[in-house]
PDB file of N, CA and C in Angstrom:
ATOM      1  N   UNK A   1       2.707  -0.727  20.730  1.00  0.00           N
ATOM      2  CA  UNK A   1       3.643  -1.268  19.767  1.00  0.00           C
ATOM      3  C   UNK A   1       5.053  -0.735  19.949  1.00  0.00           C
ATOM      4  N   UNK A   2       5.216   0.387  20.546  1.00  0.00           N
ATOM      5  CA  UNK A   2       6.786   0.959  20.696  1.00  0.00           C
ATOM      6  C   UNK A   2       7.510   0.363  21.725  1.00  0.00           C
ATOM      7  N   UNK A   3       8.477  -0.617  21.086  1.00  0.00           N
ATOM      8  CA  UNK A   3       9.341  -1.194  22.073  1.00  0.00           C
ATOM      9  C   UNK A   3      11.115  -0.006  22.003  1.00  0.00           C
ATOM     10  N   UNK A   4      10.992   1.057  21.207  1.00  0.00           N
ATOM     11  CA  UNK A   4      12.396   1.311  20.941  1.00  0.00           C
ATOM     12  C   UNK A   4      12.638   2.708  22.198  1.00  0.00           C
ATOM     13  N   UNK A   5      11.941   2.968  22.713  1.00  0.00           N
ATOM     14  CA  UNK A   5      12.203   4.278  24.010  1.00  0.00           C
ATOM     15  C   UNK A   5      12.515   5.666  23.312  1.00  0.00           C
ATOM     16  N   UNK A   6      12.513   5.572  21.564  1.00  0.00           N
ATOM     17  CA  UNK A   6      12.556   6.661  21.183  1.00  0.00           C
ATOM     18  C   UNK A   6      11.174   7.830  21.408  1.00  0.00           C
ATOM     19  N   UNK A   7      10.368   7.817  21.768  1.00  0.00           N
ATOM     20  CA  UNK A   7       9.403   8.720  22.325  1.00  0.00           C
ATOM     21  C   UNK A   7       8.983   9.206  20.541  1.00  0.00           C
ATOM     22  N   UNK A   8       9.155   8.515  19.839  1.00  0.00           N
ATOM     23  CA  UNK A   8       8.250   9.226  18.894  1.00  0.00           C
ATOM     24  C   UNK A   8       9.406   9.927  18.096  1.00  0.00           C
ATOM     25  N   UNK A   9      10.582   9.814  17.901  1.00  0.00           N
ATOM     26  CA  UNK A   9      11.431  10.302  16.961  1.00  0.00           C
ATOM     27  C   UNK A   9      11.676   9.907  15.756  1.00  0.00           C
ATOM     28  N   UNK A  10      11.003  10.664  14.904  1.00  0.00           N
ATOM     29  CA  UNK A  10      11.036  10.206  13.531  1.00  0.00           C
ATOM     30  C   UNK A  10      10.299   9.610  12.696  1.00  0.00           C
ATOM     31  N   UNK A  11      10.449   9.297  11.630  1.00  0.00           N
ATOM     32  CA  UNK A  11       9.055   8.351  10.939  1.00  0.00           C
ATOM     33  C   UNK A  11       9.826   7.528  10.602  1.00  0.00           C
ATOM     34  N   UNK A  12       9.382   6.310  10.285  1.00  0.00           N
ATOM     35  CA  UNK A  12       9.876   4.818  10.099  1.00  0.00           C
ATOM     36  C   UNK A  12       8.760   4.242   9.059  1.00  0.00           C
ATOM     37  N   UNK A  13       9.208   3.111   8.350  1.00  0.00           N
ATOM     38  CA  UNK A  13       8.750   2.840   7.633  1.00  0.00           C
ATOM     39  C   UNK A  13       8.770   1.175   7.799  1.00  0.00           C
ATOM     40  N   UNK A  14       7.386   0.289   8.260  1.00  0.00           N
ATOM     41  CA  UNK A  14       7.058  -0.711   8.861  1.00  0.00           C
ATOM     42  C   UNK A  14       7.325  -1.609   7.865  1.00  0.00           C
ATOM     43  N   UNK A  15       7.698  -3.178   7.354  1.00  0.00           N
ATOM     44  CA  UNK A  15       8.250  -4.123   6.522  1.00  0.00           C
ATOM     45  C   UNK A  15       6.868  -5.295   6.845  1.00  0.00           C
ATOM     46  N   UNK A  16       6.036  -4.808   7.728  1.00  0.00           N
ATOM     47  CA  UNK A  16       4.772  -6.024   8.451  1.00  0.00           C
ATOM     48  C   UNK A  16       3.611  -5.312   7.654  1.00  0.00           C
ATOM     49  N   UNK A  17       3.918  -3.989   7.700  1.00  0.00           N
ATOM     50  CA  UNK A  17       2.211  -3.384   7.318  1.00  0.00           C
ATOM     51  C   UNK A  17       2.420  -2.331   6.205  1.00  0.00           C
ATOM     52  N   UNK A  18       3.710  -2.373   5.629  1.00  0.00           N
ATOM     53  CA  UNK A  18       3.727  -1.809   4.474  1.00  0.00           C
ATOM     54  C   UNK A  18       3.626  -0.036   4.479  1.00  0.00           C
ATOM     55  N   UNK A  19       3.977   0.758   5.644  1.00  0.00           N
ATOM     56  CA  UNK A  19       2.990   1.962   5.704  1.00  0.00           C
ATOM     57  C   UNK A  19       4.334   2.775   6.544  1.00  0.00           C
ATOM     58  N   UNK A  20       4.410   4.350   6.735  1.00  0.00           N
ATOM     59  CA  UNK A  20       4.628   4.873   7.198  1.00  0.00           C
ATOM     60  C   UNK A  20       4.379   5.245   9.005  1.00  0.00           C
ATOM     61  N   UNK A  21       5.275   4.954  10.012  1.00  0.00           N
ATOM     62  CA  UNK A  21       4.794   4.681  10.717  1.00  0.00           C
ATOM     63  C   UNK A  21       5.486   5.739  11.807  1.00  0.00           C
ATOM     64  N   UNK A  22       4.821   6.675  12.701  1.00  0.00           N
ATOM     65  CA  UNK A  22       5.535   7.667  13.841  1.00  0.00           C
ATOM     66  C   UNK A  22       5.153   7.491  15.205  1.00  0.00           C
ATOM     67  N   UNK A  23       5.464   7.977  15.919  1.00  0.00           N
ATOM     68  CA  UNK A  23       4.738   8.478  17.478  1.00  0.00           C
ATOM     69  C   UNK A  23       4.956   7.535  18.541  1.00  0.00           C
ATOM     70  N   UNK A  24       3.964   7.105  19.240  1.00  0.00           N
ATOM     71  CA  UNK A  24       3.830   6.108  19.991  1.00  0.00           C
ATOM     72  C   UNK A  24       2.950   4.588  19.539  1.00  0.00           C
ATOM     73  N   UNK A  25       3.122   4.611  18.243  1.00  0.00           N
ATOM     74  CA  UNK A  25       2.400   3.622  17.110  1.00  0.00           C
ATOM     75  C   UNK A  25       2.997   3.081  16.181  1.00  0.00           C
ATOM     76  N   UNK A  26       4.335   2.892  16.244  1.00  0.00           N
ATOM     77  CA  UNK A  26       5.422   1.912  15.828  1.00  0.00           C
ATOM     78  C   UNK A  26       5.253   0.655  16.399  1.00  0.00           C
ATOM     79  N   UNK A  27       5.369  -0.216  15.274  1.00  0.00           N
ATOM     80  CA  UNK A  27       5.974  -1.734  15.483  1.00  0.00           C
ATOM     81  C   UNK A  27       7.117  -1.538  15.873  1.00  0.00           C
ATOM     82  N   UNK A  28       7.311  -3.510  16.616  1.00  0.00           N
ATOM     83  CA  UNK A  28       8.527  -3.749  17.183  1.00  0.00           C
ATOM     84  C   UNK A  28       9.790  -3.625  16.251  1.00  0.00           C
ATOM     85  N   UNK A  29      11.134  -3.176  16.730  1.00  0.00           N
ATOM     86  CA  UNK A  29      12.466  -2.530  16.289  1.00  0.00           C
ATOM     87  C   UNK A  29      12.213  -3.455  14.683  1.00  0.00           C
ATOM     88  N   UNK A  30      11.982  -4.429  15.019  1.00  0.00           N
ATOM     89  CA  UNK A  30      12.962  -5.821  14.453  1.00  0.00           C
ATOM     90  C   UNK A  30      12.042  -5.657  12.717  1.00  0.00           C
ATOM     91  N   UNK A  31      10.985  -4.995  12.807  1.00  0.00           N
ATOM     92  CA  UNK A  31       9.786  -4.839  11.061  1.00  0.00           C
ATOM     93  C   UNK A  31       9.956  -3.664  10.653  1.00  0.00           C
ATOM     94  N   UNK A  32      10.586  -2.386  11.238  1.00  0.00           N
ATOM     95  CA  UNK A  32      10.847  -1.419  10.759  1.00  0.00           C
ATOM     96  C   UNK A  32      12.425  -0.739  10.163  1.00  0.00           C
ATOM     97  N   UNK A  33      12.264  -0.070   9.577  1.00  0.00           N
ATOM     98  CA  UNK A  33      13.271   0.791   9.178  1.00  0.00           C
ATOM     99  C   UNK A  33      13.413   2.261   9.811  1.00  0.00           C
ATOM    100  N   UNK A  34      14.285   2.665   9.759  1.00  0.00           N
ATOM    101  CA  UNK A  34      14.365   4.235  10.101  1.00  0.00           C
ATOM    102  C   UNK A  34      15.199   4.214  11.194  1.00  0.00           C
ATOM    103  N   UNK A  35      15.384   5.399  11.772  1.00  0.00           N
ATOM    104  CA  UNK A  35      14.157   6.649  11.861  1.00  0.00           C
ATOM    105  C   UNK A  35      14.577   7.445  10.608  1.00  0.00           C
ATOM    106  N   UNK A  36      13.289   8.021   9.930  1.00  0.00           N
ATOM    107  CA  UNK A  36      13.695   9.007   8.994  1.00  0.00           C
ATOM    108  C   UNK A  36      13.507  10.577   9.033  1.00  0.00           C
ATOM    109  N   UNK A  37      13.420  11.511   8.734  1.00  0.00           N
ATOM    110  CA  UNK A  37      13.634  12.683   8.912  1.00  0.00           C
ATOM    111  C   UNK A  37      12.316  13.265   8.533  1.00  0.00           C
ATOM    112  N   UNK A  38      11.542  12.943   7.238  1.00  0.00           N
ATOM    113  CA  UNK A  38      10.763  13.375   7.191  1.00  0.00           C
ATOM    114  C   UNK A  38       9.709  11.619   6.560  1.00  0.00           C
ATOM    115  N   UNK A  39       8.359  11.865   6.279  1.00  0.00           N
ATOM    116  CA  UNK A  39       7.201  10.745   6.179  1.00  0.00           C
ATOM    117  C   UNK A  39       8.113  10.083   4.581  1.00  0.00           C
ATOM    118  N   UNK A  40       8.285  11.398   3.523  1.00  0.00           N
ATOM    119  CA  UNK A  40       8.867  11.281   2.210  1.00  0.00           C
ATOM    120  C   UNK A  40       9.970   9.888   2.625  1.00  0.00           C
ATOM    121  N   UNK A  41      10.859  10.747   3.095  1.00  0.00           N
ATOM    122  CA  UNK A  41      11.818   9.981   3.476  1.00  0.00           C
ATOM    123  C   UNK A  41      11.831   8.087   4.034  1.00  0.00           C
ATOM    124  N   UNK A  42      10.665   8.325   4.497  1.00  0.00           N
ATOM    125  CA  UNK A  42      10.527   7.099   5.328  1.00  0.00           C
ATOM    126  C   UNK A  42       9.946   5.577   3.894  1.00  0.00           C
ATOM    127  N   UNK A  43       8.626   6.718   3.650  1.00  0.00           N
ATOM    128  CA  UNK A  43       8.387   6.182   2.200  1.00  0.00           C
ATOM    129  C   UNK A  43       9.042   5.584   1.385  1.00  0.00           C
ATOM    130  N   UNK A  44      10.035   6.026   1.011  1.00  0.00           N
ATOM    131  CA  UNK A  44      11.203   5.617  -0.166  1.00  0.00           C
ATOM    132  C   UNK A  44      12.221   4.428   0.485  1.00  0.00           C
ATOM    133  N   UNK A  45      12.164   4.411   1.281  1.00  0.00           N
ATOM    134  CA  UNK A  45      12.704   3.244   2.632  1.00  0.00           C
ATOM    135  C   UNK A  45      13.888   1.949   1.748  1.00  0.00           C
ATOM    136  N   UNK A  46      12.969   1.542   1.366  1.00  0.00           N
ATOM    137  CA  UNK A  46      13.471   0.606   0.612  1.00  0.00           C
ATOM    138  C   UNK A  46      14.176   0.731  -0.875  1.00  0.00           C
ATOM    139  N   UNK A  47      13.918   1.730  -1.434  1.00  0.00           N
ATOM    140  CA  UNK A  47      15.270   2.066  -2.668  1.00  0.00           C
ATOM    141  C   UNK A  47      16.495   2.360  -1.626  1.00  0.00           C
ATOM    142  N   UNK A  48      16.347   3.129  -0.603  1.00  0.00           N
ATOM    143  CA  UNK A  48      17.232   3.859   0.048  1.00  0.00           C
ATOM    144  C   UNK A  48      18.535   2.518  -0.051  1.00  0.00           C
ATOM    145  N   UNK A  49      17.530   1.548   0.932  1.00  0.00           N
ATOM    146  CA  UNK A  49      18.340   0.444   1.575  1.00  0.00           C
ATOM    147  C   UNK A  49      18.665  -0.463   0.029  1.00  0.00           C
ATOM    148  N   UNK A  50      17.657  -0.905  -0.627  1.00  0.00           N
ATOM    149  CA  UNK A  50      18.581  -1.435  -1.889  1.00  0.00           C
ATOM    150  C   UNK A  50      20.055  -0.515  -2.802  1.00  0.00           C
ATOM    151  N   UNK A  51      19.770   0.943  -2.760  1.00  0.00           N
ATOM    152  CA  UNK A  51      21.065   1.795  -3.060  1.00  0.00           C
ATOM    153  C   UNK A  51      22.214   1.637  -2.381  1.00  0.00           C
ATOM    154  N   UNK A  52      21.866   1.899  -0.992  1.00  0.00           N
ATOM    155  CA  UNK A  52      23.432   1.424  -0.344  1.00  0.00           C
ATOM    156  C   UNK A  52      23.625   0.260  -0.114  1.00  0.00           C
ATOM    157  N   UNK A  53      23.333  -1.231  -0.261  1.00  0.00           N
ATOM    158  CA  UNK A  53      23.097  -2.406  -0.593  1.00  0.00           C
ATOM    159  C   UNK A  53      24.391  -2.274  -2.399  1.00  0.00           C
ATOM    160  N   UNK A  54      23.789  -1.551  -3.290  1.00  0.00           N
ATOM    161  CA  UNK A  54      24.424  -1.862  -4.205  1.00  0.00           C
ATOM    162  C   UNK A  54      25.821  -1.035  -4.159  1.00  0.00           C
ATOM    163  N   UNK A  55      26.168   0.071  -3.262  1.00  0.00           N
ATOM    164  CA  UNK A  55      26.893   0.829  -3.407  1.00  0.00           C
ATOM    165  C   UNK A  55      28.482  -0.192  -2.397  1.00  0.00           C
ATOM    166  N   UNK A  56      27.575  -0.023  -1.430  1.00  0.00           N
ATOM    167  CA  UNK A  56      28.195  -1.447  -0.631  1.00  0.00           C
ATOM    168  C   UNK A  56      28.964  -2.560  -1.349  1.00  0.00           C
ATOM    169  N   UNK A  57      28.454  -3.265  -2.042  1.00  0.00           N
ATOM    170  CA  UNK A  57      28.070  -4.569  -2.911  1.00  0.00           C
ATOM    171  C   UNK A  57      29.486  -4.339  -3.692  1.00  0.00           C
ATOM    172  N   UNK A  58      29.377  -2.997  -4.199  1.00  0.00           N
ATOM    173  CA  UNK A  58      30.566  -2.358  -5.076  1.00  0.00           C
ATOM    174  C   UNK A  58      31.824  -1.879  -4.616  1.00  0.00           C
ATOM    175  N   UNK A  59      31.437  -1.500  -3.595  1.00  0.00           N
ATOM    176  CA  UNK A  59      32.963  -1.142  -2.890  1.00  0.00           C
ATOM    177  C   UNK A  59      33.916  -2.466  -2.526  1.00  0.00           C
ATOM    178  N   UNK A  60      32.993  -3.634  -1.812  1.00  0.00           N
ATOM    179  CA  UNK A  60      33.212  -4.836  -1.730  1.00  0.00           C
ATOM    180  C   UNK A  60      33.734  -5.699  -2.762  1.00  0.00           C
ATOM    181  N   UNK A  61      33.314  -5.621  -3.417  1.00  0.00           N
ATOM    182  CA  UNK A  61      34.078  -5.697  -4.900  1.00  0.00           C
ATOM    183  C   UNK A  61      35.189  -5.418  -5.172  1.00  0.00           C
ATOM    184  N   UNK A  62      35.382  -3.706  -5.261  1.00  0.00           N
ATOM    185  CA  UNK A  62      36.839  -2.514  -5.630  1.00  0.00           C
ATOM    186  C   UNK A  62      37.340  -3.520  -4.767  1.00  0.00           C
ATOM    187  N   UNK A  63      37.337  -3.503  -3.453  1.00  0.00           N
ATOM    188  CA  UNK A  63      38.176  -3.798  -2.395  1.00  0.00           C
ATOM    189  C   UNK A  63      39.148  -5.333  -2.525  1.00  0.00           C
ATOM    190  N   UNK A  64      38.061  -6.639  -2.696  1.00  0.00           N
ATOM    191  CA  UNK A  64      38.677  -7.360  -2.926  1.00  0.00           C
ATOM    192  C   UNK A  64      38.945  -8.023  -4.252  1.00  0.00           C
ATOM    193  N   UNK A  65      38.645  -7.025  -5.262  1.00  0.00           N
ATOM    194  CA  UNK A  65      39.476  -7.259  -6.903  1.00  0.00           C
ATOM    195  C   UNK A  65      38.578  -8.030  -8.061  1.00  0.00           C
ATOM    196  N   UNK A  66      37.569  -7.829  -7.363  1.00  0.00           N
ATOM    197  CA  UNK A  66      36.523  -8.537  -8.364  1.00  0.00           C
ATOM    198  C   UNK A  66      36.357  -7.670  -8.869  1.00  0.00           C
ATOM    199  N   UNK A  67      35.090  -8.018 -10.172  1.00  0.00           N
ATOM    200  CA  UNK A  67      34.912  -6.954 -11.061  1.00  0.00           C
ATOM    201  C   UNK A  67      33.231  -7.294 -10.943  1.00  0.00           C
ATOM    202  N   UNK A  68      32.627  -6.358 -11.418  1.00  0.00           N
ATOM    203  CA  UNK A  68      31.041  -6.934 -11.305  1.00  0.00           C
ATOM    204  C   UNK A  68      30.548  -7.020 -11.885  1.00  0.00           C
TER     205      UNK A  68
END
């Protein structure tokens, strides 16, 4: 399953199988998230990415004068 040449760096967190995923047993780039630092980390995956999604969302906003 490892198409990314990272040799196993990190834990990732798969969007196909729902699960924490490391080593040489990663899905392809394109269903995962990461790399994360620790399994915790990888876990939480998705608040992570909806937080800076909204933080984003907001600056985008400040920037061009909307209000939200």
């Amino acid at each position: 399953m490892n198409d990314s040449g990272l040799g196993g760096a990190g834990y990732f967190w798969c969007l196909r199988h729902h699960r924490v995923e490391i080593g040489d047993d990663v899905c392809p780039a394109q269903y995962r998230l990461g790399p994360f630092a620790t399994a915790d980390e990888a876990t939480r995956a998705l608040e992570t990415v909806e937080k800076r999604n909204a933080e984003w969302d907001a600056e985008d906003a400040r920037w061009t004068g909307e209000s939200s």
